[in-house]
Protein backbone atom coordinates (compact mmCIF):
# COMPACT_ATOMS: atom_id res chain seq x y z
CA UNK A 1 121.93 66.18 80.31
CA UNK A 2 121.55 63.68 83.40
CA UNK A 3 124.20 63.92 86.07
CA UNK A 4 125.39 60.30 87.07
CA UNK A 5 126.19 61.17 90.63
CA UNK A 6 128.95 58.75 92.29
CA UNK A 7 130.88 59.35 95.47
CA UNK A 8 134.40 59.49 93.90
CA UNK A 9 133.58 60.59 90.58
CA UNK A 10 132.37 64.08 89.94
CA UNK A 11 131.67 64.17 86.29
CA UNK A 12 129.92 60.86 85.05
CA UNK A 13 127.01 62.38 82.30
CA UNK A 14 124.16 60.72 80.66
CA UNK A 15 124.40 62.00 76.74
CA UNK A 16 120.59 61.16 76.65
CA UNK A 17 118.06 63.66 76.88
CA UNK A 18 119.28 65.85 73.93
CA UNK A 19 116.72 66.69 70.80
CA UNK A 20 118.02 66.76 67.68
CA UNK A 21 117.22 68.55 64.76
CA UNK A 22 114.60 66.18 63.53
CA UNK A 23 112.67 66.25 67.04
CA UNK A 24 114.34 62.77 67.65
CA UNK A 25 115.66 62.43 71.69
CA UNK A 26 119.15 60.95 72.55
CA UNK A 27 117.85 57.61 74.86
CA UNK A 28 119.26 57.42 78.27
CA UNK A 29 121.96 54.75 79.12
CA UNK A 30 123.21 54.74 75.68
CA UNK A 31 126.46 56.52 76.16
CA UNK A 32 128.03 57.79 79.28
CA UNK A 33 130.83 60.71 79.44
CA UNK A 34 133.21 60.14 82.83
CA UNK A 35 135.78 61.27 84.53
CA UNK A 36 138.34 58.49 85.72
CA UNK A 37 136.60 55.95 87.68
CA UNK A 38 138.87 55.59 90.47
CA UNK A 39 136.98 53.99 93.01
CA UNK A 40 133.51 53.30 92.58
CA UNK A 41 130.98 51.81 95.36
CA UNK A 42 129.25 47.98 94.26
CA UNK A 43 125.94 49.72 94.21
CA UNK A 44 127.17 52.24 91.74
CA UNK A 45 129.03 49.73 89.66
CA UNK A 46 125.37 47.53 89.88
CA UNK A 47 123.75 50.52 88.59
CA UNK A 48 125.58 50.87 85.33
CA UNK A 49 125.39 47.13 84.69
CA UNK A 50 121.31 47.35 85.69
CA UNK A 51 121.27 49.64 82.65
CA UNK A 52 122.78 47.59 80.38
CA UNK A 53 125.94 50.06 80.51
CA UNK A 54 128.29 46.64 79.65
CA UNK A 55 131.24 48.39 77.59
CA UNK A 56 133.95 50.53 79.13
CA UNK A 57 136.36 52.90 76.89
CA UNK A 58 139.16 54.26 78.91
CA UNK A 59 140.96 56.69 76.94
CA UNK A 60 143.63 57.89 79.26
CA UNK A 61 147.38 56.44 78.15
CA UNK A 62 149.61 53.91 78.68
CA UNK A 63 151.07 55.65 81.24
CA UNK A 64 148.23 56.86 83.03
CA UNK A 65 146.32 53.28 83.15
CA UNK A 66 149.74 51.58 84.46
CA UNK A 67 149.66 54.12 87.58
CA UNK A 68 146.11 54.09 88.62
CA UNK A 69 144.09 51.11 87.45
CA UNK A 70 140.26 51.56 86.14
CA UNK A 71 137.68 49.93 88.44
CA UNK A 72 135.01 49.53 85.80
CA UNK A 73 138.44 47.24 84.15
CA UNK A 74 136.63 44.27 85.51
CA UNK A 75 134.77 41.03 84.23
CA UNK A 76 131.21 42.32 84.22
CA UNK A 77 132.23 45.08 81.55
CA UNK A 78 133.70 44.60 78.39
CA UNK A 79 137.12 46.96 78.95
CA UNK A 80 139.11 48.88 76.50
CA UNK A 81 141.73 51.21 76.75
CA UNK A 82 142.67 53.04 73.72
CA UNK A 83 145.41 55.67 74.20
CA UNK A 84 144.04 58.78 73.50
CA UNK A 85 147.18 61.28 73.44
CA UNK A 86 146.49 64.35 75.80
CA UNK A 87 147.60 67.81 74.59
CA UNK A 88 149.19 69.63 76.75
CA UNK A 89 148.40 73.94 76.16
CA UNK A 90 150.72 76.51 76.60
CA UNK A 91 148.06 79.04 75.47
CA UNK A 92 144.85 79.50 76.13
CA UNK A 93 143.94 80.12 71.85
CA UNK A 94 145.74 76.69 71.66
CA UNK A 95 143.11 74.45 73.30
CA UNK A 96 140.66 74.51 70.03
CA UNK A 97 143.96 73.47 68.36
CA UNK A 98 144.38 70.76 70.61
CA UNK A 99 141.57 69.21 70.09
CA UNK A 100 141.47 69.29 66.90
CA UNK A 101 144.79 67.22 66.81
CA UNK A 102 143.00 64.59 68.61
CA UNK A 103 139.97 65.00 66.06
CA UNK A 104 142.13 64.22 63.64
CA UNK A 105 144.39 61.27 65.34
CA UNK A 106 142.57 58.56 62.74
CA UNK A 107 143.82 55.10 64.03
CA UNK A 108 142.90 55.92 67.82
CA UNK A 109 139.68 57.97 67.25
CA UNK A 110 138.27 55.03 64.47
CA UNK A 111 139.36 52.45 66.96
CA UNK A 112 137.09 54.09 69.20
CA UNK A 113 134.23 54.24 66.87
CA UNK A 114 134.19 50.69 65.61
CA UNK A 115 133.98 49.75 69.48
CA UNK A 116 131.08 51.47 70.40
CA UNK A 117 129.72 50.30 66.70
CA UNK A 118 130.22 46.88 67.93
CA UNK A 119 129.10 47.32 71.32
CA UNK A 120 125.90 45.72 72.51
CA UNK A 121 124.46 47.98 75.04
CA UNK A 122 125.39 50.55 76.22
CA UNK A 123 128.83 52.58 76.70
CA UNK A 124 130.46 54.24 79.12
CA UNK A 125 134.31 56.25 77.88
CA UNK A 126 136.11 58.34 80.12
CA UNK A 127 139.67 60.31 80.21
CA UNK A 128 141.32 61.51 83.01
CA UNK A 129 139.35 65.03 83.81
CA UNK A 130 136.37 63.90 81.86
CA UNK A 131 136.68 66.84 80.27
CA UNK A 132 139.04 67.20 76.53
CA UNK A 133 139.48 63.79 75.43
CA UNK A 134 136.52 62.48 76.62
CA UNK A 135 134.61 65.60 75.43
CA UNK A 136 136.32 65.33 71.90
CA UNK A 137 134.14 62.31 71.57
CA UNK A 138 131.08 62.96 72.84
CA UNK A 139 131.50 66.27 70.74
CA UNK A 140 131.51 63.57 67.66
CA UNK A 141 128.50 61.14 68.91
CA UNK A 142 126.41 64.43 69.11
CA UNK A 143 127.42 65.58 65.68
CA UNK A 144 126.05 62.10 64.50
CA UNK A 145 122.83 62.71 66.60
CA UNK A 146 122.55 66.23 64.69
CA UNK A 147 121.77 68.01 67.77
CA UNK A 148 122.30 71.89 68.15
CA UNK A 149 125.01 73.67 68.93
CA UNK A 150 124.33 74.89 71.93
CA UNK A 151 123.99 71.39 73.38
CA UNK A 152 127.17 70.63 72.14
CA UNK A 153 128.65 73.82 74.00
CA UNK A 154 126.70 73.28 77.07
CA UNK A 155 127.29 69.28 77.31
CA UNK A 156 130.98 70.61 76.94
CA UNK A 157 131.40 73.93 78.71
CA UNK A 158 129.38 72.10 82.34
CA UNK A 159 132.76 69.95 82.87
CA UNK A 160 134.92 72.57 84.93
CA UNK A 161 131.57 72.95 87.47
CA UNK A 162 131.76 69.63 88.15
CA UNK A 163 135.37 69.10 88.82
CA UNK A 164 136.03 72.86 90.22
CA UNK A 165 137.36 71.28 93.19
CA UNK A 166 140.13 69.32 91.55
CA UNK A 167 141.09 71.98 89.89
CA UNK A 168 141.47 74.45 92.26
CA UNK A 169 143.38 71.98 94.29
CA UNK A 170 145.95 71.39 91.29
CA UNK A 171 146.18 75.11 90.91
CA UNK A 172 147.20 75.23 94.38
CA UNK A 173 149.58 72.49 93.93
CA UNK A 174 150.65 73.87 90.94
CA UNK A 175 151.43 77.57 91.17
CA UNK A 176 152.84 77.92 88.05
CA UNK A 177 149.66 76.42 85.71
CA UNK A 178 148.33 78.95 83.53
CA UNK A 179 145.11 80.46 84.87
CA UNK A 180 142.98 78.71 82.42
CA UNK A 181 143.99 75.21 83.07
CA UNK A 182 140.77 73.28 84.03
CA UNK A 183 138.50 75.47 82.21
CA UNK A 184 136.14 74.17 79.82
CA UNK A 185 134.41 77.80 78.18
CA UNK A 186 132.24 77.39 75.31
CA UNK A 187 134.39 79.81 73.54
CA UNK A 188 136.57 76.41 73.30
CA UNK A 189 134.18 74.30 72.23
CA UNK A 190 132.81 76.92 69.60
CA UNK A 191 136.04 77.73 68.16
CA UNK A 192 136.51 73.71 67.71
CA UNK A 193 132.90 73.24 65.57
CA UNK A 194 134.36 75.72 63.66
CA UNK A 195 137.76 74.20 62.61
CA UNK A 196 135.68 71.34 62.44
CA UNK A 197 133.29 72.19 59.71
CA UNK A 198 136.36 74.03 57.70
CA UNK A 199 138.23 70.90 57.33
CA UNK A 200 135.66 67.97 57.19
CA UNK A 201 132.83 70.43 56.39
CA UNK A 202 130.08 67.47 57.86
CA UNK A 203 129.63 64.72 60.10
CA UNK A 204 129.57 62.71 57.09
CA UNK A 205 132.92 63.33 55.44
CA UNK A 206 134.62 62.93 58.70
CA UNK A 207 133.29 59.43 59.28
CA UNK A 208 134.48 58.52 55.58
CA UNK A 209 138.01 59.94 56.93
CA UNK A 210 137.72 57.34 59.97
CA UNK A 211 136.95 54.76 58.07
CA UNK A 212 133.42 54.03 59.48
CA UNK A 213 131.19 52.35 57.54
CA UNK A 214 127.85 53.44 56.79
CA UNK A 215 126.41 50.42 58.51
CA UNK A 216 128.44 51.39 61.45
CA UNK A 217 127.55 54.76 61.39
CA UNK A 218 123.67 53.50 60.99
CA UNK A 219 124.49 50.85 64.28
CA UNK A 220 125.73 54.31 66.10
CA UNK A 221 122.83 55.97 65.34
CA UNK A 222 120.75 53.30 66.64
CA UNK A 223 122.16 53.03 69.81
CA UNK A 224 121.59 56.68 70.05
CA UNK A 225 117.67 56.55 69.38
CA UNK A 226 116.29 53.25 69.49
């Protein structure tokens, strides 16, 4: 894991650096987690395009994009937004739950995956918190890399560290959000692997359920090691 440190954005993450089961090592500047890109300084906007990071997957909604516009939504990337629909949990048991629904949310999540099959270099998708929709899919891209577990957890559980300071200032804002809002505990993640492997019991049989080829899935995989 390779923090991307910006300014104004607190959780930009390299996927590379992971080993998979195989001994095989995710490559860096292949895929990039974020947080919203708000604002973003010309040298930190050179250095994504320096590494080839060209394609830009902005998951937030409608909504969200129409009230705060994406500075990477510019003509040096290739920009996307597909609208990735953001749970909103009344429990803390419900978050797993949550994500699952957006696991399972075929037209937006294969739209996704036939972008960054398509993509040339490298990509770079973000959400709002860079946190649950953003994490559902790099949750995905490392199932496809067949690293461990505990990579998965720990790639997942590190977002609330990052943005800690957002959050407390929302739950100050905010009295009334429950007292896990924010968090990202590998208890969440866990839980989700699990629901995962009872319903699509592999990697495999949940790509079929996208709809993403096998020469797709063999571009993906590609971009993630070669």
């Amino acid at each position: 894991m390779r923090r991307i440190v910006c300014k104004n954005v607190n959780n930009m993450r390299d996927l590379g650096g992971y080993c998979n089961k195989e001994g095989k090592v995710i490559k860096f500047n292949r895929f990039i987690r974020s947080n919203f890109p708000s604002e973003m300084t010309n040298q930190e906007i050179n250095y994504l395009l320096n590494n080839k990071i060209n394609t830009i997957i902005d998951l937030r909604r409608k909504d969200e994009v129409a009230r705060k516009k994406n500075c990477l939504d510019r003509k040096e990337f290739n920009y996307y937004n597909i609208s990735v629909k953001s749970n909103i949990f009344k429990l803390e048991e419900d978050i797993p739950i949550g994500y699952m629904k957006t696991i399972e949310d075929k037209e937006t999540i294969s739209q996704v995956f036939h972008i960054i099959a398509s993509s040339k270099d490298g990509v770079l998708f973000n959400c709002k918190a860079g946190k649950d929709r953003t994490g559902v899919i790099a949750m995905i891209l490392l199932l496809l890399a067949d690293v461990y577990d505990d990579d998965i957890i720990a790639d997942y559980s590190v977002s609330c560290i990052y943005i800690r300071d957002e959050i407390k200032k929302m739950n100050e804002d905010n009295p009334d959000l429950p007292l896990f809002f924010g968090d990202s505990k590998l208890e969440y993640m866990e839980e989700t692997l699990k629901l995962f492997r009872q319903k699509y019991k592999n990697i495999n049989n949940y790509m079929e359920y996208l709809g993403i080829s096998k020469e797709e899935i063999n571009l993906i995989k590609h971009k993630l090691f070669d």
